[in-house]
C-alpha atoms as a PDB file:
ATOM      1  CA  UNK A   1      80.732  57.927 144.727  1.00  0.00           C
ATOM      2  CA  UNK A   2      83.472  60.204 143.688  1.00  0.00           C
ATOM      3  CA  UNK A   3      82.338  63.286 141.400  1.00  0.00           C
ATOM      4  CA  UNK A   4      84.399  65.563 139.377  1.00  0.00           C
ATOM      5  CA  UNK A   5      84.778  69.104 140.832  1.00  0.00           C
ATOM      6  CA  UNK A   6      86.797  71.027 138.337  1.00  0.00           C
ATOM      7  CA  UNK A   7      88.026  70.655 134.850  1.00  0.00           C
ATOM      8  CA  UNK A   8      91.554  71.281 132.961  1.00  0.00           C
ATOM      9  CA  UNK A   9      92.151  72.507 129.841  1.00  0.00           C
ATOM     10  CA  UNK A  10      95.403  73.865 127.768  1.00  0.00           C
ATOM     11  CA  UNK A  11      95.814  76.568 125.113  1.00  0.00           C
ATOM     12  CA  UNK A  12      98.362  78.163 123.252  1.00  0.00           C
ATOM     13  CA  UNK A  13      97.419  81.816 123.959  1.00  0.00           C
ATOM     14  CA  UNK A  14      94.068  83.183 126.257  1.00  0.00           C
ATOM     15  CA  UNK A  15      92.323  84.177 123.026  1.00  0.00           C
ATOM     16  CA  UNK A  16      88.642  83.194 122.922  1.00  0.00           C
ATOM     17  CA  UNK A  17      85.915  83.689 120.651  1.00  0.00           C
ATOM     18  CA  UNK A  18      82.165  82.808 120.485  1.00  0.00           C
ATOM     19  CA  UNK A  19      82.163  81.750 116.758  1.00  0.00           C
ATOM     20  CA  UNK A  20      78.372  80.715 114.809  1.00  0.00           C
ATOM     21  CA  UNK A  21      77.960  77.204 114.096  1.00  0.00           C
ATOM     22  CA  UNK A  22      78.406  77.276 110.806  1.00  0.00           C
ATOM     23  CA  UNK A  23      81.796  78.990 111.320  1.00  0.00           C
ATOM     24  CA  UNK A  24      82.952  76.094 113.605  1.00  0.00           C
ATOM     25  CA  UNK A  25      81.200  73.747 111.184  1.00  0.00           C
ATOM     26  CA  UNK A  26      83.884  75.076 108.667  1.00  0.00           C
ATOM     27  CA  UNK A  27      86.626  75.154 110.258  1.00  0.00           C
ATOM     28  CA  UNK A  28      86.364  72.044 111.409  1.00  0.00           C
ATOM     29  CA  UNK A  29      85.577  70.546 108.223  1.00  0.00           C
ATOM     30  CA  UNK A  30      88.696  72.450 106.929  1.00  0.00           C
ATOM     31  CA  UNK A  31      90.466  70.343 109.360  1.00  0.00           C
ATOM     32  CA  UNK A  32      89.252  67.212 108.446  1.00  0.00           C
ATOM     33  CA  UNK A  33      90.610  67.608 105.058  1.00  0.00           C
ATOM     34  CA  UNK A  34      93.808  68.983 106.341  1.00  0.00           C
ATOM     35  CA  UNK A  35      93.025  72.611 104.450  1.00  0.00           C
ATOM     36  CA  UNK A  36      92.926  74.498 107.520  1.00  0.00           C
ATOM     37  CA  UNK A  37      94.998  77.726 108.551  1.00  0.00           C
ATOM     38  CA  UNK A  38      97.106  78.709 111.796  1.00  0.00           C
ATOM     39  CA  UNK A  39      94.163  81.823 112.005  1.00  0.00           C
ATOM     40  CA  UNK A  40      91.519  78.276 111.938  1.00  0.00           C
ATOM     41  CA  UNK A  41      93.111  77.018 114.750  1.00  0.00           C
ATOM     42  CA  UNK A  42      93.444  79.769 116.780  1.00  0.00           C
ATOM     43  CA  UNK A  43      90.006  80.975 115.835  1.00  0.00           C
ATOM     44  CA  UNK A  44      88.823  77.173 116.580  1.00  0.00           C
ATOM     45  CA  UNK A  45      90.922  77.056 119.773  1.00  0.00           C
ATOM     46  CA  UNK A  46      89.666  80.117 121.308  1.00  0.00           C
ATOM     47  CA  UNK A  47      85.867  78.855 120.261  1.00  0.00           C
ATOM     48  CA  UNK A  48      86.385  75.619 122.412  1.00  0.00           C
ATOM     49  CA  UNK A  49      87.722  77.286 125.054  1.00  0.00           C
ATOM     50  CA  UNK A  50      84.603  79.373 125.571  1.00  0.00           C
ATOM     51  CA  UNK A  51      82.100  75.752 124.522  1.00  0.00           C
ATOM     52  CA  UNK A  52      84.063  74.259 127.194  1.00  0.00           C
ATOM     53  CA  UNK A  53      83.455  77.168 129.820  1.00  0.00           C
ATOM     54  CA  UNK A  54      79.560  76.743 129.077  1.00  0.00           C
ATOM     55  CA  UNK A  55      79.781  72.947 129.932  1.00  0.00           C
ATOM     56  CA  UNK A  56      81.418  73.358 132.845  1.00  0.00           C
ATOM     57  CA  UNK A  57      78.973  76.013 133.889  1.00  0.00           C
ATOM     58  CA  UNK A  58      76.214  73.977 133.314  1.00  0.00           C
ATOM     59  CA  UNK A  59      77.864  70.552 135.552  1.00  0.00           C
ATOM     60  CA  UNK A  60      78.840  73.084 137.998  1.00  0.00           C
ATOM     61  CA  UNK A  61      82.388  72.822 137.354  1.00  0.00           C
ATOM     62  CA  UNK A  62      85.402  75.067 138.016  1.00  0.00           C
ATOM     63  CA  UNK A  63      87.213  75.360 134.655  1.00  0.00           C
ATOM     64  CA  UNK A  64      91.400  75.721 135.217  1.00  0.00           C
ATOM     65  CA  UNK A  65      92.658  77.009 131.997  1.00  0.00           C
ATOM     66  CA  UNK A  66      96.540  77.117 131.307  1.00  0.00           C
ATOM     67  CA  UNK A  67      98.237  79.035 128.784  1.00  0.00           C
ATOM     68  CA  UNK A  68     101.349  77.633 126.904  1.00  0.00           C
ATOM     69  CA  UNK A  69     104.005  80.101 128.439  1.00  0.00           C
ATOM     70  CA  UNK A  70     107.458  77.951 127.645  1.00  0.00           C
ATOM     71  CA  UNK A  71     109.338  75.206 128.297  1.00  0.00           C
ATOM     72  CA  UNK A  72     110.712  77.490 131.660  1.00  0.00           C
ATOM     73  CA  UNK A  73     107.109  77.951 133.138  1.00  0.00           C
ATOM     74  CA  UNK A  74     105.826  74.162 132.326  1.00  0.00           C
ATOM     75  CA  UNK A  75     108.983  72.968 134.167  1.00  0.00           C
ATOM     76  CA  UNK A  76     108.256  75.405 137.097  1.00  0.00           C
ATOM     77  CA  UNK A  77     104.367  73.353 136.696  1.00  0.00           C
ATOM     78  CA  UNK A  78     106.046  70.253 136.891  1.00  0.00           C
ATOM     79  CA  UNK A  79     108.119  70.679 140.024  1.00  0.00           C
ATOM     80  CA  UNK A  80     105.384  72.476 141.737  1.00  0.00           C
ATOM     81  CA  UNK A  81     103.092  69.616 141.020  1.00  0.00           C
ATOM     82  CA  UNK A  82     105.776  67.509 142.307  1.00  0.00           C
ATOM     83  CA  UNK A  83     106.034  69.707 145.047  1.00  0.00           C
ATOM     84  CA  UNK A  84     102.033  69.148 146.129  1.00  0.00           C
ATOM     85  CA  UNK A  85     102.071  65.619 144.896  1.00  0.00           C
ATOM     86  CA  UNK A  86     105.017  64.945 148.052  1.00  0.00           C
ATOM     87  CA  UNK A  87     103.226  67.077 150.459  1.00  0.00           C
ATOM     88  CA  UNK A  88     100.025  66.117 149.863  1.00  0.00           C
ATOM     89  CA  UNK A  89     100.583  62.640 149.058  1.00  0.00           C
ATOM     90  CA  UNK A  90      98.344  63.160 145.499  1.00  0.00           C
END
């Protein structure tokens, strides 16, 4: 059997936050009805990043997180990836 030993995840910027549930709750519902605010998602964001941190904790995980840095440093990611994927054979 083949197991998962780390996880990926994406932001815009390294901000987290631990918000309550009833802020999430919110925000998310604020969302859903397409009400919400750039400071919502970036609040929201920064909440998930830190949810997703505790799950990975608790599967025994390594969480990778990237940060958005630019067109320039995702095209650097995708010829290093290349890079690995040739030597490697990924």
């Amino acid at each position: 059997m083949i197991c998962a030993t780390a996880t990926d995840h994406a932001a815009l910027t390294p901000f987290t936050a631990m918000l309550s549930p009833l802020e999430a709750e919110a925000i998310f519902q604020r969302a859903l009805q397409e009400e919400s605010t750039s400071e919502d998602a970036v609040r929201f964001t920064g909440h998930m990043l830190m949810e997703k941190a505790h799950m990975s904790t608790e599967d025994g995980l390594v969480m990778h997180s990237l940060v958005e840095l630019g067109e320039a440093a995702m095209l650097m990611t995708d010829l290093a990836v290349g890079l690995a994927r040739r030597t490697y054979r990924l």
